[in-house]
N, C-alpha and C. Protein backbone atom coordinates (compact mmCIF):
# COMPACT_ATOMS: atom_id res chain seq x y z
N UNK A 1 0.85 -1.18 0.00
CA UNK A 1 0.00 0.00 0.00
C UNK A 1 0.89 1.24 0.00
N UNK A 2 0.14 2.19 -0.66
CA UNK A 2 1.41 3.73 -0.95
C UNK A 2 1.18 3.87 0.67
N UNK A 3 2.80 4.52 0.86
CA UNK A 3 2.25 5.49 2.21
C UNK A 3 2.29 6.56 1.95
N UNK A 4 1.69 7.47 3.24
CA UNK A 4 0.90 8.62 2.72
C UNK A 4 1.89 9.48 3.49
N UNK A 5 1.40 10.89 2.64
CA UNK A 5 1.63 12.10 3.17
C UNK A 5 1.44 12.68 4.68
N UNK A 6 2.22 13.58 5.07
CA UNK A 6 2.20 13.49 6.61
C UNK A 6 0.68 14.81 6.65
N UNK A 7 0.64 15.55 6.13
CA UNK A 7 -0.07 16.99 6.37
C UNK A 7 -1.40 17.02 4.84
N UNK A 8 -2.76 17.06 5.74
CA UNK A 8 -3.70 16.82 4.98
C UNK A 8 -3.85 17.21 3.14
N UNK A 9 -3.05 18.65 3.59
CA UNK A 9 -3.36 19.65 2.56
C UNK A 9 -4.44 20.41 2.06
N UNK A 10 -4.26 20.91 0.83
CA UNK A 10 -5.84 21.88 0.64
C UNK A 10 -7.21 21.19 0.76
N UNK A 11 -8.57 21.62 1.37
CA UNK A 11 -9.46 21.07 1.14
C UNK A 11 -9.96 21.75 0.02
N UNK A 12 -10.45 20.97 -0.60
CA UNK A 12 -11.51 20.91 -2.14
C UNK A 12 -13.04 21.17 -1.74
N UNK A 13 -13.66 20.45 -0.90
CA UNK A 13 -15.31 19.90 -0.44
C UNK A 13 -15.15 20.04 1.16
N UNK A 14 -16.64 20.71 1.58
CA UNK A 14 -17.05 20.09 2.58
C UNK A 14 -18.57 19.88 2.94
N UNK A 15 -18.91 18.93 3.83
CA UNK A 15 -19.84 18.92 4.07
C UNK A 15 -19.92 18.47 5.47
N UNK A 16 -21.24 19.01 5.89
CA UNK A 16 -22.20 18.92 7.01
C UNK A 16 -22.92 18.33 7.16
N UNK A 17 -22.67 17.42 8.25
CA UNK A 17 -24.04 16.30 8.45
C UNK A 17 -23.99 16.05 10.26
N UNK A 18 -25.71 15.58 9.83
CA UNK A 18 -25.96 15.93 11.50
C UNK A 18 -26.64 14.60 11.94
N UNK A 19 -26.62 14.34 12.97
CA UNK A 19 -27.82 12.81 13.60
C UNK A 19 -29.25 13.25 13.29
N UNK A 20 -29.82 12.51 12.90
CA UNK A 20 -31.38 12.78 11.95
C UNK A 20 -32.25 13.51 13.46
N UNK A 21 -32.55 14.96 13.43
CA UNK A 21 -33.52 15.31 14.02
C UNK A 21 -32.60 15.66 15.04
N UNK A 22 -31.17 15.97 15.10
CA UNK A 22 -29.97 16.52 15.98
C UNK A 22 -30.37 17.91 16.03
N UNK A 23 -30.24 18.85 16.89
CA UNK A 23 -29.78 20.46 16.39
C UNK A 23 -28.33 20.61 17.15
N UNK A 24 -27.71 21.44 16.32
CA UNK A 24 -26.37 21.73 16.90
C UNK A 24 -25.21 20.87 16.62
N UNK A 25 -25.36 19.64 17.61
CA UNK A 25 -24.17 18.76 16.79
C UNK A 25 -23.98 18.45 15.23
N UNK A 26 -22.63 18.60 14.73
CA UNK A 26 -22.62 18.35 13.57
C UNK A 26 -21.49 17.05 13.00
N UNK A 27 -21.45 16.66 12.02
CA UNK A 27 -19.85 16.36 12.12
C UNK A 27 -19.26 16.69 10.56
N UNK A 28 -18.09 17.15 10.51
CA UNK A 28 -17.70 17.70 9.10
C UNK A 28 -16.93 16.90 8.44
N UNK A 29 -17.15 16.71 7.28
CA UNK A 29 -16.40 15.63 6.13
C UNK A 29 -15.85 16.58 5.31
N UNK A 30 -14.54 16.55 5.27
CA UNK A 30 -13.66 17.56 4.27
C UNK A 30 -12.86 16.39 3.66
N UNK A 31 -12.66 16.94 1.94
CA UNK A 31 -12.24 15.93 0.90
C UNK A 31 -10.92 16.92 0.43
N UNK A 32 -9.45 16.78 0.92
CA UNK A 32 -8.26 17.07 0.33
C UNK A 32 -7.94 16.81 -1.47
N UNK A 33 -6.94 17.39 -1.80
CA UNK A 33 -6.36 17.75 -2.71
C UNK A 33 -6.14 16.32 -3.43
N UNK A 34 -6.38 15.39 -4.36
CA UNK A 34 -5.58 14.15 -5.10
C UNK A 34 -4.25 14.78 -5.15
N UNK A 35 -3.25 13.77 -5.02
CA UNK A 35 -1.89 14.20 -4.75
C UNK A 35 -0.93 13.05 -5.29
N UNK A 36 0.28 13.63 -5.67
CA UNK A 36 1.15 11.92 -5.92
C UNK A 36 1.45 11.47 -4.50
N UNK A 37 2.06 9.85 -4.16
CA UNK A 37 2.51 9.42 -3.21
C UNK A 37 3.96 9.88 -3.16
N UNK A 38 4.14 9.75 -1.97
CA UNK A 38 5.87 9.84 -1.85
C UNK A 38 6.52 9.21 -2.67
N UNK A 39 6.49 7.96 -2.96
CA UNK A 39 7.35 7.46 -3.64
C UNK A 39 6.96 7.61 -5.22
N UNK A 40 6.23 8.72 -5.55
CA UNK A 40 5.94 9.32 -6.87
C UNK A 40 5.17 8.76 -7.42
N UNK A 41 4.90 7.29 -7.71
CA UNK A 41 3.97 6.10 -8.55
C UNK A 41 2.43 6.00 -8.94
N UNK A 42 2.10 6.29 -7.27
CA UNK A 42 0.46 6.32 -6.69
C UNK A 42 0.21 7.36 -6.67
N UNK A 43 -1.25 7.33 -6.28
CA UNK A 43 -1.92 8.93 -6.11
C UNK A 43 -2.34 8.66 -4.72
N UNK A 44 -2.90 9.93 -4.24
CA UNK A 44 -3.94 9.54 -2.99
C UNK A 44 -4.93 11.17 -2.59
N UNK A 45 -5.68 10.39 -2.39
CA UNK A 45 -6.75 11.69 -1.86
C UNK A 45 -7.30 11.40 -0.55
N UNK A 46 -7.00 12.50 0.40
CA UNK A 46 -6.85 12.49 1.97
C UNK A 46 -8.57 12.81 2.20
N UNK A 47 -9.31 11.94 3.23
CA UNK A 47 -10.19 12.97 3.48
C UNK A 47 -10.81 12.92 5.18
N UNK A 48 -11.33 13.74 5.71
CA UNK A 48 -11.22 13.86 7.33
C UNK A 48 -12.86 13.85 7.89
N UNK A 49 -13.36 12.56 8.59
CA UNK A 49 -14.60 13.06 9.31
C UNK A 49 -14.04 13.25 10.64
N UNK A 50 -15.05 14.76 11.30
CA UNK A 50 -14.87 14.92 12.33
C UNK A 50 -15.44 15.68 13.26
N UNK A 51 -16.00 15.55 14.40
CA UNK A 51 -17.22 15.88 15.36
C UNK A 51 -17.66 14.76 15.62
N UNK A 52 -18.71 15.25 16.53
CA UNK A 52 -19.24 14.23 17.51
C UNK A 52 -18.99 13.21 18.17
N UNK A 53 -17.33 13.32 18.32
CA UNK A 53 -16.69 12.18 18.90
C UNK A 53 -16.28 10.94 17.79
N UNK A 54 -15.75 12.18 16.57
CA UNK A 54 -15.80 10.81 15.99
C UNK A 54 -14.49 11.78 15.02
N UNK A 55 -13.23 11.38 15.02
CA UNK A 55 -12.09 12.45 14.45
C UNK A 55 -10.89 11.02 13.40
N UNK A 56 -11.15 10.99 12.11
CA UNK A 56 -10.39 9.90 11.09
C UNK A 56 -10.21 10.64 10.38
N UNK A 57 -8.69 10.54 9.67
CA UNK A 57 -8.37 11.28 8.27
C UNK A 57 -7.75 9.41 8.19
N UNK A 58 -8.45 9.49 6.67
CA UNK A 58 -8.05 8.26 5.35
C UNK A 58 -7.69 8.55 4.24
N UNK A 59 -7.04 7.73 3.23
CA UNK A 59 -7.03 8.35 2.13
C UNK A 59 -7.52 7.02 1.10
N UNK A 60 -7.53 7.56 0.20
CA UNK A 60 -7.91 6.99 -1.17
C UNK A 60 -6.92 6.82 -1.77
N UNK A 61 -6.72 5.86 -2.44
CA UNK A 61 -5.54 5.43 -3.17
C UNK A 61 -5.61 4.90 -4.41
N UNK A 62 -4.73 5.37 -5.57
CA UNK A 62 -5.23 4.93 -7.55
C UNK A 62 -3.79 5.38 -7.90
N UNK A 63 -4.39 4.81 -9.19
CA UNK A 63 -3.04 5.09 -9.75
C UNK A 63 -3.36 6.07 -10.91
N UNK A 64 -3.97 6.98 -10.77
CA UNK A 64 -4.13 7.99 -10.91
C UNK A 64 -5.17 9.44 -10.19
N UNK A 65 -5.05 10.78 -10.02
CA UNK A 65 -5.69 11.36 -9.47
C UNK A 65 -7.34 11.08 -8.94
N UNK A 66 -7.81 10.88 -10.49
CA UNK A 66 -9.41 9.82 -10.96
C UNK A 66 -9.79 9.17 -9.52
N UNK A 67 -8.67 8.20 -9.69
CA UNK A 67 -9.18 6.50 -8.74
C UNK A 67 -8.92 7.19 -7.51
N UNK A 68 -8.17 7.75 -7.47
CA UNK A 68 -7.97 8.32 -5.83
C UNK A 68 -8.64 8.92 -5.54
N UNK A 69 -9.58 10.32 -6.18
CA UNK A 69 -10.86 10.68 -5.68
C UNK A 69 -11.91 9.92 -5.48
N UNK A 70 -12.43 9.25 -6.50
CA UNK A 70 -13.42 8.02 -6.54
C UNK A 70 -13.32 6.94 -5.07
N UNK A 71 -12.00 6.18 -4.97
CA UNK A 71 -12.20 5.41 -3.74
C UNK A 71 -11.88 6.39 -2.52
N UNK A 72 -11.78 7.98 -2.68
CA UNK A 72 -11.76 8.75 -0.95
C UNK A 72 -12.79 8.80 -1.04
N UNK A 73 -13.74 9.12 -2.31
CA UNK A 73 -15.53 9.12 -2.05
C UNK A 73 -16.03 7.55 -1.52
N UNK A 74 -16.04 6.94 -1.80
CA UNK A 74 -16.08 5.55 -1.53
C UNK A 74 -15.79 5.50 -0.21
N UNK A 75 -14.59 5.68 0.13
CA UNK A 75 -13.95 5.60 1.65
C UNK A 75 -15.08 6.14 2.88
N UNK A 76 -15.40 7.63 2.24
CA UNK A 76 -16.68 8.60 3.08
C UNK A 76 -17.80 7.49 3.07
N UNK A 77 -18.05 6.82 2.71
CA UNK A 77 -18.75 6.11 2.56
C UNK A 77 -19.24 5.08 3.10
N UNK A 78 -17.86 4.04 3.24
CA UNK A 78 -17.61 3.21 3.85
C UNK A 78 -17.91 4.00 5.13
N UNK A 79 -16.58 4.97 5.79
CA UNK A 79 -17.03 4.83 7.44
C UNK A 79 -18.23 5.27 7.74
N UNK A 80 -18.81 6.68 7.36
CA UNK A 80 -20.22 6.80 7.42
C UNK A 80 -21.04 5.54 7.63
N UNK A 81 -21.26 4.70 6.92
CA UNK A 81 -22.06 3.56 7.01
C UNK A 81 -21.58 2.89 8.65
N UNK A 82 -20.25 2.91 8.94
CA UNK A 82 -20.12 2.08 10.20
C UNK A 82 -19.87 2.90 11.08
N UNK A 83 -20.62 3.98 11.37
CA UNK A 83 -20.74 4.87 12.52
C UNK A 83 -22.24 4.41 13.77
N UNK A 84 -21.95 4.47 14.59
CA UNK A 84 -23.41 3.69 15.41
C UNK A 84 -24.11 4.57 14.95
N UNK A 85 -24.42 6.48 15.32
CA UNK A 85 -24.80 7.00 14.75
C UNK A 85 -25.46 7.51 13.41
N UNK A 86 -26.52 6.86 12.99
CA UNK A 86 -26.49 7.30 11.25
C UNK A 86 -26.53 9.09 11.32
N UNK A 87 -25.71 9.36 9.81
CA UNK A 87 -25.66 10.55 9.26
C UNK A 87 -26.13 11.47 8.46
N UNK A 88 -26.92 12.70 8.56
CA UNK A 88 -28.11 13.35 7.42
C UNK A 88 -26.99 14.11 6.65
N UNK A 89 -27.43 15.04 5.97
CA UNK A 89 -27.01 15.79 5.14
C UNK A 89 -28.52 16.65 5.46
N UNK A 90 -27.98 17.50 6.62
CA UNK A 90 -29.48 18.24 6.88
C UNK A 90 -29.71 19.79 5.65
N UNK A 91 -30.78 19.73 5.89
CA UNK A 91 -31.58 20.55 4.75
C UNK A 91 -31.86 19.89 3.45
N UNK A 92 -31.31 18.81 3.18
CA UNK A 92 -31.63 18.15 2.14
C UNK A 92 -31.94 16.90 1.61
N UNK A 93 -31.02 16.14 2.84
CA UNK A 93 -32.22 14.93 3.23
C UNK A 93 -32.26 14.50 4.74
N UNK A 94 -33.49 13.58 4.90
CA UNK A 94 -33.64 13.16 6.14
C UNK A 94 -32.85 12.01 6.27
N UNK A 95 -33.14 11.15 5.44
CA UNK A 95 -32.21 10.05 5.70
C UNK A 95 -31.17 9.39 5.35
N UNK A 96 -30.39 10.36 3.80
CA UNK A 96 -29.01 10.20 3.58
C UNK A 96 -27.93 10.79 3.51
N UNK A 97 -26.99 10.74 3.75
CA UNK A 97 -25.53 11.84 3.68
C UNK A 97 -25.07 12.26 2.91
N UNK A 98 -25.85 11.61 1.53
CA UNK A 98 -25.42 12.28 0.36
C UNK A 98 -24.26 11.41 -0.08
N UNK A 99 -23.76 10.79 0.17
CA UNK A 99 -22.48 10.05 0.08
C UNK A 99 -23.30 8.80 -0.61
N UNK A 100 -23.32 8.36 -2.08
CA UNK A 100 -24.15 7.60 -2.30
C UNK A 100 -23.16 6.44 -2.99
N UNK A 101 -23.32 4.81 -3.39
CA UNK A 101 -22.71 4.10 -3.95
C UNK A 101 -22.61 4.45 -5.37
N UNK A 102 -21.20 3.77 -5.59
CA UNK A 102 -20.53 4.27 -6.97
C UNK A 102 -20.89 2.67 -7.43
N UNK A 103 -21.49 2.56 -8.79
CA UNK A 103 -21.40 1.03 -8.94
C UNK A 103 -20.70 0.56 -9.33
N UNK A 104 -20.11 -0.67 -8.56
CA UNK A 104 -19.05 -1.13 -8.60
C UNK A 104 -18.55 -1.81 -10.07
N UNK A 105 -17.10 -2.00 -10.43
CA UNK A 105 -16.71 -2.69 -11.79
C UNK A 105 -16.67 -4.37 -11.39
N UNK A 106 -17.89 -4.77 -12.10
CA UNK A 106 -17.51 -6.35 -12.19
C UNK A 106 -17.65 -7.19 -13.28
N UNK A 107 -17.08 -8.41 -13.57
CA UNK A 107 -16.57 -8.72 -14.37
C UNK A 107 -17.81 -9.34 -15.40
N UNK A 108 -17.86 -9.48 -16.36
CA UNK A 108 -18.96 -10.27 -17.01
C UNK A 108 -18.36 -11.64 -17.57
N UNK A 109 -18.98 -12.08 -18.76
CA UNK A 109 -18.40 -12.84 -19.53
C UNK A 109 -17.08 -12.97 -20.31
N UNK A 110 -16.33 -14.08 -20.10
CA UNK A 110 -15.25 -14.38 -20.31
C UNK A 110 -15.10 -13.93 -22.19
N UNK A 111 -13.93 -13.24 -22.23
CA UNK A 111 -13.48 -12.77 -23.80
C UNK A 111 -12.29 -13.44 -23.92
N UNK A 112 -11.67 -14.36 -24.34
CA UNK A 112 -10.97 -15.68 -24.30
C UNK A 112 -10.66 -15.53 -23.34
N UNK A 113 -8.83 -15.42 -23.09
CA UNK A 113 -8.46 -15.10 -21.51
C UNK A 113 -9.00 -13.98 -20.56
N UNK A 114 -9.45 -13.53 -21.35
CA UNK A 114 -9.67 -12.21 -20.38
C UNK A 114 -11.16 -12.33 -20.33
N UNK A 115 -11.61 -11.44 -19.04
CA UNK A 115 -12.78 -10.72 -18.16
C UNK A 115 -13.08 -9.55 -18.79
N UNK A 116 -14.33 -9.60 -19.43
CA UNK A 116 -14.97 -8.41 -19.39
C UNK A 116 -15.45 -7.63 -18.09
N UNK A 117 -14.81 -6.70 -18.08
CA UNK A 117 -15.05 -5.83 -16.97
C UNK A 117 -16.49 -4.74 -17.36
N UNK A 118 -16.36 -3.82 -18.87
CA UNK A 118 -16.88 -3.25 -19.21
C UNK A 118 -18.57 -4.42 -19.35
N UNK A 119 -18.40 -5.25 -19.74
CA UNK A 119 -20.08 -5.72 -19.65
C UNK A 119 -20.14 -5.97 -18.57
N UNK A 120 -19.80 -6.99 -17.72
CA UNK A 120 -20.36 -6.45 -16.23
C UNK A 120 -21.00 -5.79 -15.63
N UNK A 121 -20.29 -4.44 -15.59
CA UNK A 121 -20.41 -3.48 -15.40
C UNK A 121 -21.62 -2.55 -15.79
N UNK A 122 -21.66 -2.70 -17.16
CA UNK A 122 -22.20 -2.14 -18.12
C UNK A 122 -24.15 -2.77 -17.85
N UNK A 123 -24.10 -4.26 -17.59
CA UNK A 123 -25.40 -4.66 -16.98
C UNK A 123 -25.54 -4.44 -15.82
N UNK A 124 -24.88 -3.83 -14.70
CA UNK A 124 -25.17 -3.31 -13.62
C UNK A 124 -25.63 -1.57 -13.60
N UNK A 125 -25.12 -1.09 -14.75
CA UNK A 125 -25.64 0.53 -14.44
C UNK A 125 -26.95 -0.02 -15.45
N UNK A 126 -27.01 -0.56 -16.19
CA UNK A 126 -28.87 -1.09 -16.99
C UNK A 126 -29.54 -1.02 -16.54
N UNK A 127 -29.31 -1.60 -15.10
CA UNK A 127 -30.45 -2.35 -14.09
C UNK A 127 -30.93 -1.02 -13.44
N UNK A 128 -30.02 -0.30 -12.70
CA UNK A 128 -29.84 0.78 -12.07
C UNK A 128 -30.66 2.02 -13.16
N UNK A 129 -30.19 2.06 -14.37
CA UNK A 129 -31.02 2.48 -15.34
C UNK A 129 -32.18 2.93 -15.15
N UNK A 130 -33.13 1.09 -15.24
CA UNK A 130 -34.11 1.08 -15.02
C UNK A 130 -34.75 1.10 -14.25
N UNK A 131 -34.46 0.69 -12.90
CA UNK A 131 -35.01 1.05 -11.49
C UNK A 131 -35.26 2.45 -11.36
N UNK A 132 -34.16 3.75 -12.02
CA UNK A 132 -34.36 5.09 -12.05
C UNK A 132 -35.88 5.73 -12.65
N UNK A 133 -35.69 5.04 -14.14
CA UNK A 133 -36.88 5.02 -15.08
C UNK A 133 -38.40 4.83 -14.62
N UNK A 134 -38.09 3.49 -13.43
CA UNK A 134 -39.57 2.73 -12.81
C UNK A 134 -39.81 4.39 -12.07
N UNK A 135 -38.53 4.46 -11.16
CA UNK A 135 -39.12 5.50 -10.02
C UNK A 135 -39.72 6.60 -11.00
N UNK A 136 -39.03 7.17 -11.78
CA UNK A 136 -39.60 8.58 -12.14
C UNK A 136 -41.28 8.34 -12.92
N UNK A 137 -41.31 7.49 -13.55
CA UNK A 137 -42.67 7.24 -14.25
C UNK A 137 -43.61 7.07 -13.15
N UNK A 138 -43.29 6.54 -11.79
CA UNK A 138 -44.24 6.06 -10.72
C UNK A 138 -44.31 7.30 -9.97
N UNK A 139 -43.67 8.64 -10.10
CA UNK A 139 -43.41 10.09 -9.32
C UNK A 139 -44.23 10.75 -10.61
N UNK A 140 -44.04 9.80 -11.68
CA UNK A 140 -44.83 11.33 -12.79
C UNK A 140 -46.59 11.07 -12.53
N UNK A 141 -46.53 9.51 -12.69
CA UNK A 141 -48.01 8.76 -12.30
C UNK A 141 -48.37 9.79 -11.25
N UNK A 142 -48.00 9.87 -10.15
CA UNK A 142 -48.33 9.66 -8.81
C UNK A 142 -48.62 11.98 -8.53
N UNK A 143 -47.86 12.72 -9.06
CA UNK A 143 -47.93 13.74 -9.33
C UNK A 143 -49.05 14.10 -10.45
N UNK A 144 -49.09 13.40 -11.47
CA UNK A 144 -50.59 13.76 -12.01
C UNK A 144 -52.11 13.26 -11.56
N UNK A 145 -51.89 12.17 -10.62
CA UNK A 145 -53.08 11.88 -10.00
C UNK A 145 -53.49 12.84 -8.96
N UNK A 146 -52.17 13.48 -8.11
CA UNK A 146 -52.71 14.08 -7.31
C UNK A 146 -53.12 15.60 -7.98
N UNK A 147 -52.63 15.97 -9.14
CA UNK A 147 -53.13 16.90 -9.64
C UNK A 147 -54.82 17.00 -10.25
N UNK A 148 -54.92 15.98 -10.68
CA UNK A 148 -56.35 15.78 -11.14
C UNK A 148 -57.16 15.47 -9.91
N UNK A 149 -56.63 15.54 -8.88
CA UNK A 149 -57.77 15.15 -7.43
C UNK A 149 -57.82 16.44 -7.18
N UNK A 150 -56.96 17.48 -7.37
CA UNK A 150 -56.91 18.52 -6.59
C UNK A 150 -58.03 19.84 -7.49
N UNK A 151 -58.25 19.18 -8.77
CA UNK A 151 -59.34 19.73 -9.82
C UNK A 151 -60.77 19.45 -9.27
């Protein structure tokens, strides 16, 4: 694994999130600069939750700037999820942090030696696709019924 840089560096992002129906306590997620590793090769992107008794800087690690933002978002992610505490993103939602899954690359059908990564993959954002598609047609349904009740 690269090792990392000693000093966070610039933050890029932050955000605010609170215990659902909290006032006051908060805890802040700040997302650092993608950076090379010391030993020049890797990348890494630092990022820090902290409040409420709860203080981690991690980083993300790729082998390029890209992957290293992508898995520090990922990372926010991960610990968020294993906090006893769940986390809002108040004013905008009640029940998520905004920190949402990236879908993951997996492999499909075999192309002689090699793994398709891209179909895999490619039938996992489909699905996701369409689950989007179901919701919005069932929000458009559901918004014109209540409009014609309200006639």
């Amino acid at each position: 694994m690269p090792r990392q840089t000693s000093s966070f560096g610039a933050v890029i992002a932050v955000r605010r999130l609170k215990p659902p129906g909290a006032s006051g306590r908060s805890v802040v997620v700040s997302l650092g600069t993608p950076r090379k590793t010391s030993d020049d090769r890797d990348w890494e992107c630092p990022f820090r939750i902290s409040g409420a008794g709860v203080r981690r800087v991690e980083y993300g690690h790729g082998i390029d700037a890209f992957q290293a933002l992508t898995l520090a978002l990922e990372g926010i992610r991960h610990v968020l999820d294993r906090l006893e505490t769940p986390l809002v993103w108040d004013g905008v939602f009640d029940d998520h942090s905004g920190f949402h899954r990236i879908v993951p690359w997996i492999p499909g059908p075999r192309r002689g030696d090699r793994m398709s990564i891209r179909k895999g993959t490619m039938r996992l954002e489909r699905m996701v696709d369409r689950e989007v598609s179901q919701w919005a047609q069932d929000m458009k349904r559901r918004y014109l019924a209540s409009k014609r009740a309200r006639r």
